[in-house]
PDB file of N, CA and C in Angstrom:
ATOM      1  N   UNK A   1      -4.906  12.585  11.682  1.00  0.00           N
ATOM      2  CA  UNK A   1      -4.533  11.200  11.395  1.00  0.00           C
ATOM      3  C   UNK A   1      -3.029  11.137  11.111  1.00  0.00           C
ATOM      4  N   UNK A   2      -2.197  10.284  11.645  1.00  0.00           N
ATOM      5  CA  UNK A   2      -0.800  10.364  11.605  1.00  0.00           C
ATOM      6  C   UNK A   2      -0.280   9.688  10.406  1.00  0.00           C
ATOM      7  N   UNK A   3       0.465  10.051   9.315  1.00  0.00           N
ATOM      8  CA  UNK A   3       0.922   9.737   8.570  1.00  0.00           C
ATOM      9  C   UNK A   3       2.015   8.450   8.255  1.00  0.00           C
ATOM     10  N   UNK A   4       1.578   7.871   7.366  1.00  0.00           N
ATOM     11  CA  UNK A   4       2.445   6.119   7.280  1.00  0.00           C
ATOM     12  C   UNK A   4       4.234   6.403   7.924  1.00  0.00           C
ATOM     13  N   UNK A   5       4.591   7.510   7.498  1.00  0.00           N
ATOM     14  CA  UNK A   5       6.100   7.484   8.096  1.00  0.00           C
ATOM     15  C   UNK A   5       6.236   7.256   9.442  1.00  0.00           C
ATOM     16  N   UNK A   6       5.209   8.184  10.355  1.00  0.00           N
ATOM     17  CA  UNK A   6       5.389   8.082  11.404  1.00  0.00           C
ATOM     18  C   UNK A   6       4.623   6.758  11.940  1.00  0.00           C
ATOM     19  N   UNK A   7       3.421   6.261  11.397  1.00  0.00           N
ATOM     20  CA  UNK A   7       3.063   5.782  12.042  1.00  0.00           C
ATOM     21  C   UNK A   7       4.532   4.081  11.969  1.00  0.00           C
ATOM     22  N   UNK A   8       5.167   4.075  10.701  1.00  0.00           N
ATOM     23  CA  UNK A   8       6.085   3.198  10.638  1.00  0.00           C
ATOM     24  C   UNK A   8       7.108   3.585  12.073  1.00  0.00           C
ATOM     25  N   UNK A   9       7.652   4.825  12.362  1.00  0.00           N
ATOM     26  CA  UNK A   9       8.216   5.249  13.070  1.00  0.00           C
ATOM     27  C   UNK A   9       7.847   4.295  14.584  1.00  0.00           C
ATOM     28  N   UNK A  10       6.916   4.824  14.730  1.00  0.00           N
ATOM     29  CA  UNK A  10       6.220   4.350  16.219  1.00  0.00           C
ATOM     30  C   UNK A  10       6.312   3.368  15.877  1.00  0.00           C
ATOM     31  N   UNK A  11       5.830   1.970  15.040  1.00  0.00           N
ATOM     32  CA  UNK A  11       5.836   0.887  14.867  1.00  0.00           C
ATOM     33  C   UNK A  11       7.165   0.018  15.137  1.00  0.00           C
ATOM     34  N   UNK A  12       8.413   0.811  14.787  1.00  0.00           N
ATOM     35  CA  UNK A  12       9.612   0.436  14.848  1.00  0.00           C
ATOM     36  C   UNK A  12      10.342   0.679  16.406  1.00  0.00           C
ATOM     37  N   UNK A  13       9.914   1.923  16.672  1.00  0.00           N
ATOM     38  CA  UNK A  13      10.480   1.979  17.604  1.00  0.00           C
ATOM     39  C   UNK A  13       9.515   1.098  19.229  1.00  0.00           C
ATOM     40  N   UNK A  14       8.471   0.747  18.753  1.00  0.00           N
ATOM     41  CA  UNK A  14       7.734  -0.149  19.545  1.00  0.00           C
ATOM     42  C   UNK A  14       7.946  -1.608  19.982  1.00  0.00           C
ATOM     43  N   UNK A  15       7.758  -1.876  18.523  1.00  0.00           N
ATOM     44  CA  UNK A  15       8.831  -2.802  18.063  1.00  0.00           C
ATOM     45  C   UNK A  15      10.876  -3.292  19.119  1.00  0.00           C
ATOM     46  N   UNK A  16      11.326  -2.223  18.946  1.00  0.00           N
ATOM     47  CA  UNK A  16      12.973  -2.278  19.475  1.00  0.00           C
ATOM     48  C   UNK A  16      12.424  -2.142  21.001  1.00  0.00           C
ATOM     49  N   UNK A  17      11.619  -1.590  21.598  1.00  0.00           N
ATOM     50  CA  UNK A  17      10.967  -1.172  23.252  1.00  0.00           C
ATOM     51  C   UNK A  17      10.746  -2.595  23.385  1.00  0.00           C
ATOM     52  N   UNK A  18       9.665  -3.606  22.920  1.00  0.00           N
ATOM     53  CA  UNK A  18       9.547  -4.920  23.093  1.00  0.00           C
ATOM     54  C   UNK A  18      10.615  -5.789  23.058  1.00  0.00           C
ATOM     55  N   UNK A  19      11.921  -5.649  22.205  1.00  0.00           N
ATOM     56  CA  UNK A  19      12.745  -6.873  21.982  1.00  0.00           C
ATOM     57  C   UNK A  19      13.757  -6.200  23.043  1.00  0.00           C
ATOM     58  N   UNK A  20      13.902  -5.144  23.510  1.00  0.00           N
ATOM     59  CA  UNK A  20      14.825  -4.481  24.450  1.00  0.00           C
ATOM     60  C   UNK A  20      14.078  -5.394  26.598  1.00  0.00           C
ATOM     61  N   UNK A  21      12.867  -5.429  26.158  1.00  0.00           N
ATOM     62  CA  UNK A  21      12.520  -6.038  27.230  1.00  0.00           C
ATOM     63  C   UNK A  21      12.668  -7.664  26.923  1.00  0.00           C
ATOM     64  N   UNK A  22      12.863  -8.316  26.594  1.00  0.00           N
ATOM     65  CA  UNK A  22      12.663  -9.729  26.167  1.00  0.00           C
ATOM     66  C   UNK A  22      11.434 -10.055  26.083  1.00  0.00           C
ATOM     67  N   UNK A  23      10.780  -9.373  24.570  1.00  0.00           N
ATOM     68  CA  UNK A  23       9.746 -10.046  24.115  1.00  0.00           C
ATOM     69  C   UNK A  23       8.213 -10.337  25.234  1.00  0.00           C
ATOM     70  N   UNK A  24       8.021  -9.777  26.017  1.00  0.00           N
ATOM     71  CA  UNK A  24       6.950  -9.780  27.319  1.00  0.00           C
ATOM     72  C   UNK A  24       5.357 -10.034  26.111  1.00  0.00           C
ATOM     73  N   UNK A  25       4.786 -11.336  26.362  1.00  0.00           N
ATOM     74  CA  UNK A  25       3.745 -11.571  25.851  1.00  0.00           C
ATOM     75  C   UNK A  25       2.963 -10.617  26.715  1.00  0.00           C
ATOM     76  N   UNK A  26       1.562 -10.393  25.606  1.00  0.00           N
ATOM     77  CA  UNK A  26       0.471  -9.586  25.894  1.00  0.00           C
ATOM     78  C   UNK A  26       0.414  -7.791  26.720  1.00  0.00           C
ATOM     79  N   UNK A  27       1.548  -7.396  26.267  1.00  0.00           N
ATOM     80  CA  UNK A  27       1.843  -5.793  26.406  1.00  0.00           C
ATOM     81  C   UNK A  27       2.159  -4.718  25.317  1.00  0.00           C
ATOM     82  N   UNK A  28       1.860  -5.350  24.419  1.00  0.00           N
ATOM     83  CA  UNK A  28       1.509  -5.103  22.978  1.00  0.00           C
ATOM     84  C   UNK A  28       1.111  -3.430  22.771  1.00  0.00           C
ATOM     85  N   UNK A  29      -0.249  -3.077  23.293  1.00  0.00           N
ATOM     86  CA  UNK A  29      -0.635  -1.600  23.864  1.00  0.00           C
ATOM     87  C   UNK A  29      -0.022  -1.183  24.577  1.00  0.00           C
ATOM     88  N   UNK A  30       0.594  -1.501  25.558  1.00  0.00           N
ATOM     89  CA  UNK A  30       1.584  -0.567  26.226  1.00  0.00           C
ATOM     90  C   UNK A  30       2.914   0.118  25.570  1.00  0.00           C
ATOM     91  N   UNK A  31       3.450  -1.370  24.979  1.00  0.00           N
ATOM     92  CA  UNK A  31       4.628  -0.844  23.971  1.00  0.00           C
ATOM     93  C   UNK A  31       4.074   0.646  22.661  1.00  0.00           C
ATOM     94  N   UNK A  32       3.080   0.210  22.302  1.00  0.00           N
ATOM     95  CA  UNK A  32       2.914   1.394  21.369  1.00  0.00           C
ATOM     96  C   UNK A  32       2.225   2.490  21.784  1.00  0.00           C
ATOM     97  N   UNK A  33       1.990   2.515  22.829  1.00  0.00           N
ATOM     98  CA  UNK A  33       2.056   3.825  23.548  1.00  0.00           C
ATOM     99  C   UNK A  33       3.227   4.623  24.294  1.00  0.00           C
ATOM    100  N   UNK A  34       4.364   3.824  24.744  1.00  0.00           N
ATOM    101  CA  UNK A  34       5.397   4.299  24.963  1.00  0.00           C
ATOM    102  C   UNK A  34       5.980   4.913  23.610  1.00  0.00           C
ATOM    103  N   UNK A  35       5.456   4.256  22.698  1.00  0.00           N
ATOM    104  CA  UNK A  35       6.355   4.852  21.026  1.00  0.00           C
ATOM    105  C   UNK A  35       5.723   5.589  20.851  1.00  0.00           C
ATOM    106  N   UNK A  36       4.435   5.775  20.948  1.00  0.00           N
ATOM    107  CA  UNK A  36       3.816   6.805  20.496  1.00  0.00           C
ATOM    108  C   UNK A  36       3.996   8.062  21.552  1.00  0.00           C
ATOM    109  N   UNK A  37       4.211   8.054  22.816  1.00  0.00           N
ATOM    110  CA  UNK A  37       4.201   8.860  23.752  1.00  0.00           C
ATOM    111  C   UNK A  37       5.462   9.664  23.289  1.00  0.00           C
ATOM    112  N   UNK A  38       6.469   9.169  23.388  1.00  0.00           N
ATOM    113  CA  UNK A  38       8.166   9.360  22.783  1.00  0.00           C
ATOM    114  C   UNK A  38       8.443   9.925  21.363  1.00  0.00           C
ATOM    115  N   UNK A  39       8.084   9.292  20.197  1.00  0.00           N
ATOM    116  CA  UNK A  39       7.769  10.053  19.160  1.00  0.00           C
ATOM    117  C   UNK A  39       7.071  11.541  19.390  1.00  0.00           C
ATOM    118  N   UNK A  40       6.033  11.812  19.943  1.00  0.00           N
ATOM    119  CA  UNK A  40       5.194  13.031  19.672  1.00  0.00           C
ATOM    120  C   UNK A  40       6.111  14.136  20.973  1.00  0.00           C
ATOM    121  N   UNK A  41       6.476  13.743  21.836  1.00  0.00           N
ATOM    122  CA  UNK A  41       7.999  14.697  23.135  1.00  0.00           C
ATOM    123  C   UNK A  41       8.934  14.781  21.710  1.00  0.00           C
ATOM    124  N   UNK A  42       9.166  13.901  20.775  1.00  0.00           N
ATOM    125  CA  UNK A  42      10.398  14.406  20.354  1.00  0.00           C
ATOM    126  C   UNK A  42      10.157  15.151  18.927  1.00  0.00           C
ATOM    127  N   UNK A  43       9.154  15.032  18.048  1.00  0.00           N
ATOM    128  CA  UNK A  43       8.812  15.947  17.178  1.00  0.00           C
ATOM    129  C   UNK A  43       7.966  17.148  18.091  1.00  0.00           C
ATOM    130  N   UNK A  44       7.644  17.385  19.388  1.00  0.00           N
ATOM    131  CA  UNK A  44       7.504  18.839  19.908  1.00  0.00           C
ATOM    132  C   UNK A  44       8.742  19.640  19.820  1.00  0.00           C
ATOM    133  N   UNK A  45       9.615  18.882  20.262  1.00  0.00           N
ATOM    134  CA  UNK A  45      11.306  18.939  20.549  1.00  0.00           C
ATOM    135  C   UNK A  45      12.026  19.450  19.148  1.00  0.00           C
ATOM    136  N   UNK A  46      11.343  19.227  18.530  1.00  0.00           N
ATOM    137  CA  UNK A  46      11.931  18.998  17.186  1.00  0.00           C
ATOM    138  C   UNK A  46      13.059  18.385  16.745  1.00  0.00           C
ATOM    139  N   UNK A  47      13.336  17.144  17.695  1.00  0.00           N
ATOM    140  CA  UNK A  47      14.437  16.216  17.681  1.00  0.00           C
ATOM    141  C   UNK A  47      13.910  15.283  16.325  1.00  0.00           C
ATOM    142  N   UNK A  48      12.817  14.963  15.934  1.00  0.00           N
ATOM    143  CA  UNK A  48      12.826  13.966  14.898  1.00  0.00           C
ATOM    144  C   UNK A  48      12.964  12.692  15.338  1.00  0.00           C
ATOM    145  N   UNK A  49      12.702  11.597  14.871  1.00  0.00           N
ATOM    146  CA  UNK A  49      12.410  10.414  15.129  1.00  0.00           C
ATOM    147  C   UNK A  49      13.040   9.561  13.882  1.00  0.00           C
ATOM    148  N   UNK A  50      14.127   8.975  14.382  1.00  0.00           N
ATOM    149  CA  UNK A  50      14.996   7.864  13.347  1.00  0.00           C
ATOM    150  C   UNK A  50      15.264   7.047  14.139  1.00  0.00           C
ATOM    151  N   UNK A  51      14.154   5.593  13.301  1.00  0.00           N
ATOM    152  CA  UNK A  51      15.340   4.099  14.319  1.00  0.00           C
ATOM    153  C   UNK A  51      16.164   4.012  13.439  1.00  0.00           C
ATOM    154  N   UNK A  52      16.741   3.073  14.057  1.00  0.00           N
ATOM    155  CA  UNK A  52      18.578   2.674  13.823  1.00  0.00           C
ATOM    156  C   UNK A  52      18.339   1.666  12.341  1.00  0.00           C
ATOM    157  N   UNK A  53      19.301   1.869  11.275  1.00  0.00           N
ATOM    158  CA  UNK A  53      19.344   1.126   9.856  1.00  0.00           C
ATOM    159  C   UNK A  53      18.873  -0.412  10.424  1.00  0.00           C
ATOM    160  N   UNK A  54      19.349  -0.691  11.429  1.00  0.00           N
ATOM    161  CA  UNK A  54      19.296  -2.076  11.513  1.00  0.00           C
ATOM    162  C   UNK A  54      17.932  -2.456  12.092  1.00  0.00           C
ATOM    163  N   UNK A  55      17.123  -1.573  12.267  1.00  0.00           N
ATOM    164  CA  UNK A  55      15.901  -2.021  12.496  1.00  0.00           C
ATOM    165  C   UNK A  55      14.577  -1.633  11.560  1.00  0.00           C
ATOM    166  N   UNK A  56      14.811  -1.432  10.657  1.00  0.00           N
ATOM    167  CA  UNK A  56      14.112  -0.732   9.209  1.00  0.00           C
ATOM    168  C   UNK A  56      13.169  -2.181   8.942  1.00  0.00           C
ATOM    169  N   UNK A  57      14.032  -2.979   9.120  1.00  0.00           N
ATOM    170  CA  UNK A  57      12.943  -4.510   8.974  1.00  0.00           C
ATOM    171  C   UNK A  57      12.982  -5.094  10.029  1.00  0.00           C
ATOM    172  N   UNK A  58      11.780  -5.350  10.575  1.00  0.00           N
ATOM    173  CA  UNK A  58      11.675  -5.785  11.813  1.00  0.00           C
ATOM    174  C   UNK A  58      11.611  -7.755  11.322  1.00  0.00           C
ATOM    175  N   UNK A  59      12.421  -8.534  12.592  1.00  0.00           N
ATOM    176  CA  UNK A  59      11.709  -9.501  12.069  1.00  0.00           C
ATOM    177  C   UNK A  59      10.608 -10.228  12.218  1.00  0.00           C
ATOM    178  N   UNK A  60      10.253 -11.581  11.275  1.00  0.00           N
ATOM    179  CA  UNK A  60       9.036 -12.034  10.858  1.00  0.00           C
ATOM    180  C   UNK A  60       8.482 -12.302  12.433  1.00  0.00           C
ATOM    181  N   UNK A  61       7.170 -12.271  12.598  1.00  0.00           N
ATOM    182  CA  UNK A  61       6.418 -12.722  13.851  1.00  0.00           C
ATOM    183  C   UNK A  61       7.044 -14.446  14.049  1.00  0.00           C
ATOM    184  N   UNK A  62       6.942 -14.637  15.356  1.00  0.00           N
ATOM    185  CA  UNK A  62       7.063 -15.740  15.890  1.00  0.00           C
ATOM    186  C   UNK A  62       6.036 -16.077  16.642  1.00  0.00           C
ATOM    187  N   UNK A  63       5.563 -17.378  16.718  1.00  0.00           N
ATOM    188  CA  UNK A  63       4.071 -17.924  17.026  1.00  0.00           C
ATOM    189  C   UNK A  63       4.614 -17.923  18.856  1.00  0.00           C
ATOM    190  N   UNK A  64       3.965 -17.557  19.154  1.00  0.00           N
ATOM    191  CA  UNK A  64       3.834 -17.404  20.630  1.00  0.00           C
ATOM    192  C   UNK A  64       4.164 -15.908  20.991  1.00  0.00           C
ATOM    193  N   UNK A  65       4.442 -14.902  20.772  1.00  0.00           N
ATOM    194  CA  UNK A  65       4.615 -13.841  20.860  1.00  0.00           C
ATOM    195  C   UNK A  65       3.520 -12.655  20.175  1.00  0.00           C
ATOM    196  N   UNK A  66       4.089 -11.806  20.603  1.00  0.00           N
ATOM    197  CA  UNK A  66       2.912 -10.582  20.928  1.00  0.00           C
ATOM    198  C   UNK A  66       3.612 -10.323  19.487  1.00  0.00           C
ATOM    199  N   UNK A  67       1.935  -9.336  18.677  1.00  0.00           N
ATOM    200  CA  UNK A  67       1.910  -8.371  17.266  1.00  0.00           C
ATOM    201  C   UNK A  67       1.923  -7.527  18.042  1.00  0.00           C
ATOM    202  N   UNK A  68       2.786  -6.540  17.616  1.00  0.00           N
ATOM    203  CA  UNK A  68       2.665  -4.900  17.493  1.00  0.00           C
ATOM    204  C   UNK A  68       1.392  -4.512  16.659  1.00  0.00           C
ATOM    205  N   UNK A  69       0.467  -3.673  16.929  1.00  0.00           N
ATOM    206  CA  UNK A  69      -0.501  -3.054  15.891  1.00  0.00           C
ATOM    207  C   UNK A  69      -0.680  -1.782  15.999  1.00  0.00           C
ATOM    208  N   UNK A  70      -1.398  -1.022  15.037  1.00  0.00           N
ATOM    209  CA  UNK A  70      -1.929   0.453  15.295  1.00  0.00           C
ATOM    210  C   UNK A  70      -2.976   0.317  16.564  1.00  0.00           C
ATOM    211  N   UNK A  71      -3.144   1.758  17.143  1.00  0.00           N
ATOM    212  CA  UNK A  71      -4.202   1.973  18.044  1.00  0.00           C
ATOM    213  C   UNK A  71      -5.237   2.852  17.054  1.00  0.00           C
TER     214      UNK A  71
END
Protein backbone atom coordinates (compact mmCIF):
# COMPACT_ATOMS: atom_id res chain seq x y z
CA UNK A 1 0.00 0.00 0.00
CA UNK A 2 1.69 3.29 -1.00
CA UNK A 3 2.25 5.69 1.55
CA UNK A 4 0.37 9.35 1.98
CA UNK A 5 3.73 11.10 0.75
CA UNK A 6 3.78 9.42 -2.25
CA UNK A 7 0.53 8.90 -2.81
CA UNK A 8 0.40 13.10 -2.38
CA UNK A 9 3.35 12.90 -4.81
CA UNK A 10 1.43 11.19 -7.65
CA UNK A 11 -1.52 13.32 -6.80
CA UNK A 12 0.49 16.46 -7.52
CA UNK A 13 2.26 15.54 -10.12
CA UNK A 14 -1.10 14.29 -11.84
CA UNK A 15 -2.50 17.08 -11.01
CA UNK A 16 0.52 19.58 -13.03
CA UNK A 17 0.16 16.50 -16.18
CA UNK A 18 -3.65 17.73 -16.35
CA UNK A 19 -3.19 21.60 -16.14
CA UNK A 20 0.00 21.15 -18.54
CA UNK A 21 -2.63 19.70 -21.07
CA UNK A 22 -5.43 22.29 -20.63
CA UNK A 23 -7.52 20.75 -18.16
CA UNK A 24 -9.03 17.72 -20.74
CA UNK A 25 -12.45 16.71 -19.02
CA UNK A 26 -12.95 13.01 -18.18
CA UNK A 27 -9.13 11.63 -18.33
CA UNK A 28 -8.83 11.76 -14.84
CA UNK A 29 -7.43 7.80 -14.78
CA UNK A 30 -5.22 8.31 -17.31
CA UNK A 31 -3.55 11.32 -15.70
CA UNK A 32 -2.90 9.27 -12.52
CA UNK A 33 -1.52 6.63 -14.12
CA UNK A 34 0.95 8.54 -16.01
CA UNK A 35 1.95 9.86 -12.27
CA UNK A 36 1.88 6.87 -11.00
CA UNK A 37 3.75 5.15 -13.92
CA UNK A 38 6.61 8.09 -13.61
CA UNK A 39 6.87 8.22 -9.91
CA UNK A 40 7.59 4.33 -9.49
CA UNK A 41 10.68 4.64 -13.10
CA UNK A 42 11.92 7.29 -10.87
CA UNK A 43 12.11 5.90 -7.26
CA UNK A 44 13.57 2.51 -9.24
CA UNK A 45 16.03 5.18 -10.52
CA UNK A 46 16.44 6.41 -7.35
CA UNK A 47 15.84 9.89 -8.71
CA UNK A 48 13.05 10.68 -6.06
CA UNK A 49 10.02 12.47 -6.76
CA UNK A 50 9.64 16.40 -5.88
CA UNK A 51 6.93 18.72 -7.46
CA UNK A 52 7.84 22.15 -7.77
CA UNK A 53 7.07 24.61 -4.29
CA UNK A 54 4.56 26.13 -6.39
CA UNK A 55 2.49 23.28 -6.73
CA UNK A 56 2.34 21.91 -3.02
CA UNK A 57 -1.33 23.37 -3.16
CA UNK A 58 -3.10 22.52 -5.89
CA UNK A 59 -5.97 24.74 -6.72
CA UNK A 60 -9.63 24.53 -5.46
CA UNK A 61 -11.78 22.26 -8.01
CA UNK A 62 -13.71 24.10 -10.57
CA UNK A 63 -17.28 22.89 -11.48
CA UNK A 64 -16.99 21.55 -14.86
CA UNK A 65 -13.72 19.92 -14.67
CA UNK A 66 -12.24 16.64 -13.94
CA UNK A 67 -11.18 15.39 -9.86
CA UNK A 68 -8.00 13.81 -9.68
CA UNK A 69 -8.55 10.66 -7.28
CA UNK A 70 -6.72 7.58 -5.90
CA UNK A 71 -6.93 4.29 -7.94
Amino acid sequence: MPDAARLARIRTRAYLLWLDDACPEGLADEYWQRARTAEALERMAGIGSKAPTSASQPAPHRAGTAVLHSA
